[in-house]
C-alpha atoms as a PDB file:
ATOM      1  CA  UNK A   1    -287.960  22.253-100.925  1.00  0.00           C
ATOM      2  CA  UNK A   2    -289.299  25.059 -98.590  1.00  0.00           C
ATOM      3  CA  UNK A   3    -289.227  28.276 -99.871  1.00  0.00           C
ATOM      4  CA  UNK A   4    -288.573  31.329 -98.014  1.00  0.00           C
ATOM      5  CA  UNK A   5    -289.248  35.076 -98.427  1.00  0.00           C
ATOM      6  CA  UNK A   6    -286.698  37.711 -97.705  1.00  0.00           C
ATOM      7  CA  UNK A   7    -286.872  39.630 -94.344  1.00  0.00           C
ATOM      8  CA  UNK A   8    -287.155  43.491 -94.513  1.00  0.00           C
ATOM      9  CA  UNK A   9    -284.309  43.373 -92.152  1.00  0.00           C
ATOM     10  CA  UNK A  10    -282.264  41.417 -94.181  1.00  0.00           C
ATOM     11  CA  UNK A  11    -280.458  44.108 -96.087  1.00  0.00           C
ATOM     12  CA  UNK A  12    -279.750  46.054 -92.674  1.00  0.00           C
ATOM     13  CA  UNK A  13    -278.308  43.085 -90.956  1.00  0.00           C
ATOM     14  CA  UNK A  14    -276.006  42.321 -93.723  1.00  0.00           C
ATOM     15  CA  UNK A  15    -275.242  46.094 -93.365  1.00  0.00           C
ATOM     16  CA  UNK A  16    -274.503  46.425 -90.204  1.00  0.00           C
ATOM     17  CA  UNK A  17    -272.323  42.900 -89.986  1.00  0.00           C
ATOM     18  CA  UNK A  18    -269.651  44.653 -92.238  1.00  0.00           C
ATOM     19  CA  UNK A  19    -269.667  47.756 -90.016  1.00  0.00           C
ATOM     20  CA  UNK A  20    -269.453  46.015 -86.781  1.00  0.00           C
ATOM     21  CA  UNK A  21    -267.420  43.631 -85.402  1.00  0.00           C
ATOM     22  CA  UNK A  22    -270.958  41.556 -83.537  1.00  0.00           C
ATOM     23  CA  UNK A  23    -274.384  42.299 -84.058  1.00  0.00           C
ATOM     24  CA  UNK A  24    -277.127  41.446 -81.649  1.00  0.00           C
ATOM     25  CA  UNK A  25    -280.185  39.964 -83.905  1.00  0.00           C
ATOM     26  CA  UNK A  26    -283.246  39.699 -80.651  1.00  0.00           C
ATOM     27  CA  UNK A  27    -286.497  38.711 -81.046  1.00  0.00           C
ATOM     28  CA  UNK A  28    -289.258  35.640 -79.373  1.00  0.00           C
ATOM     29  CA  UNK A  29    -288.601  32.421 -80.192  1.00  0.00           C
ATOM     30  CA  UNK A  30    -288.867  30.575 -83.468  1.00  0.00           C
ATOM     31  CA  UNK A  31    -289.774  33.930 -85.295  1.00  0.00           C
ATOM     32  CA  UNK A  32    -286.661  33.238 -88.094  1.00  0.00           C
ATOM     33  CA  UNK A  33    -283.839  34.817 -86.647  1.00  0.00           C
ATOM     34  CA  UNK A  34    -281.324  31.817 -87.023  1.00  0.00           C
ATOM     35  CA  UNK A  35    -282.570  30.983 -90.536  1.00  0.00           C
ATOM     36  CA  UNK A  36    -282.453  34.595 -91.571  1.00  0.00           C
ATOM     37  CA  UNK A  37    -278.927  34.891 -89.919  1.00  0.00           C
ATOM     38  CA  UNK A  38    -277.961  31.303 -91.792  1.00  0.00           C
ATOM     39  CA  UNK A  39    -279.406  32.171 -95.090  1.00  0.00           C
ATOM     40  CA  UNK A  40    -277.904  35.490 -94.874  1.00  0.00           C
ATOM     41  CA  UNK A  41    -274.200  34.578 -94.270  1.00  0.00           C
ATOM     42  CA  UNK A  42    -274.245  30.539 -95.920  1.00  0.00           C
ATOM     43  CA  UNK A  43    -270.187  30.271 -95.636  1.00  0.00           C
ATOM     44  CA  UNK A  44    -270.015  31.769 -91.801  1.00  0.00           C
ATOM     45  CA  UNK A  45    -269.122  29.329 -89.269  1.00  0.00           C
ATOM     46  CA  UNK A  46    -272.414  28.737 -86.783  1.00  0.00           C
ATOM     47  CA  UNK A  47    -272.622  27.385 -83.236  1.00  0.00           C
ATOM     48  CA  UNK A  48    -275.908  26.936 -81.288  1.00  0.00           C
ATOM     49  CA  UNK A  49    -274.943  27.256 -77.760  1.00  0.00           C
ATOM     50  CA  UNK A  50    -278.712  25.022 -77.163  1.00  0.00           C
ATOM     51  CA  UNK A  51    -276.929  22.030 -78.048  1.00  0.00           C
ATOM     52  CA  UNK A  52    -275.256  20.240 -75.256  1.00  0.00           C
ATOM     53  CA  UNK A  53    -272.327  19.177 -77.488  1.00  0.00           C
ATOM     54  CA  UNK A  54    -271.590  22.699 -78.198  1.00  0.00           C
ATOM     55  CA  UNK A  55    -271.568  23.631 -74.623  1.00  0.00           C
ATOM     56  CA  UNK A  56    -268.925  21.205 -73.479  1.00  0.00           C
ATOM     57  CA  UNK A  57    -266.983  21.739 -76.021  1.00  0.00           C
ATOM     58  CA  UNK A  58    -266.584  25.477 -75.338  1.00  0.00           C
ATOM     59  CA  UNK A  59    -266.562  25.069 -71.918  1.00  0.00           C
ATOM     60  CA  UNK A  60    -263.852  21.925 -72.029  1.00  0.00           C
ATOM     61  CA  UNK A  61    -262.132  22.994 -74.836  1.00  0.00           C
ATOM     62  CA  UNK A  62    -261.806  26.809 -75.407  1.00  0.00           C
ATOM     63  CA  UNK A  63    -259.191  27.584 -77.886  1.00  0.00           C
ATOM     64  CA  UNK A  64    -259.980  24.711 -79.725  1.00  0.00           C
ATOM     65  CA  UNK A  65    -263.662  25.613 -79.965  1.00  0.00           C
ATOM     66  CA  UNK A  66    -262.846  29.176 -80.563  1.00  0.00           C
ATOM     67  CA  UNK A  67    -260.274  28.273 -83.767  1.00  0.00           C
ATOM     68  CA  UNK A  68    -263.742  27.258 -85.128  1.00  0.00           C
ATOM     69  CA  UNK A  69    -264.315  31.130 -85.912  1.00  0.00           C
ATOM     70  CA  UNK A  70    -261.478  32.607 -87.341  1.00  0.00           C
ATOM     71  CA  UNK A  71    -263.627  35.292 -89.471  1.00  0.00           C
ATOM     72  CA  UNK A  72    -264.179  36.831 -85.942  1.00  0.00           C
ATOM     73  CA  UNK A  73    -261.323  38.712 -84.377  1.00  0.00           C
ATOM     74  CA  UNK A  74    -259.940  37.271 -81.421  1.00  0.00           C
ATOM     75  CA  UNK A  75    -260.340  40.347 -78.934  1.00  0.00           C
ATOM     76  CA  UNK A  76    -264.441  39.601 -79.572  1.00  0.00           C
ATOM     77  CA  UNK A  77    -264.315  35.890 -79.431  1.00  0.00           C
ATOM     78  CA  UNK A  78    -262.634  36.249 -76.593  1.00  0.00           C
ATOM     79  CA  UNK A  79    -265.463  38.898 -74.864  1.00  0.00           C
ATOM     80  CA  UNK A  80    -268.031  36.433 -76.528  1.00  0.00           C
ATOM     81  CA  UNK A  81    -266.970  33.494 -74.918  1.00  0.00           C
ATOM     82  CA  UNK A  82    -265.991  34.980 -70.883  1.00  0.00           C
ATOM     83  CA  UNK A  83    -269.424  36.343 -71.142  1.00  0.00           C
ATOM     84  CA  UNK A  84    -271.070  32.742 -71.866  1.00  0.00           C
ATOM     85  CA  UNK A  85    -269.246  30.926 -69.389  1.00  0.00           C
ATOM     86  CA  UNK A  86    -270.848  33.329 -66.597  1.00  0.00           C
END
């Protein structure tokens, strides 16, 4: 099993997801930022907007792909998703 060392940002991130309602976590590609994010928060729901799948889903199937997230209020899923579809 791999084993992975703990970001410095780690303890900021999880403090800033309980005082906002979505944090933006930027960086280049395949520095960590989905593993930290998914290490960070095991039991929150995850989508990776990448995959195809996921895509059409969303796209064909809105409130049923937004029901996925219920730990995330609805006026932000809401923003989340209008600002994906354009």
């Amino acid at each position: 099993m791999r084993e992975f060392i703990q970001w410095q940002s780690e303890p900021l991130l999880k403090q800033l997801v309980g005082q906002y309602p979505v944090v933006t976590l930027t960086g280049p590609r395949q520095s960590g930022k989905t593993t930290m994010c998914r290490m960070s928060f095991p039991d929150m729901a995850y989508a990776n907007f990448e995959e195809l799948d996921t895509r059409e889903s969303a796209a064909t199937d809105p409130r049923g792909f937004l029901a996925r997230f219920p730990e995330v209020p609805f006026r932000t899923r809401f923003s989340l998703f209008q600002n994906l579809l354009h």
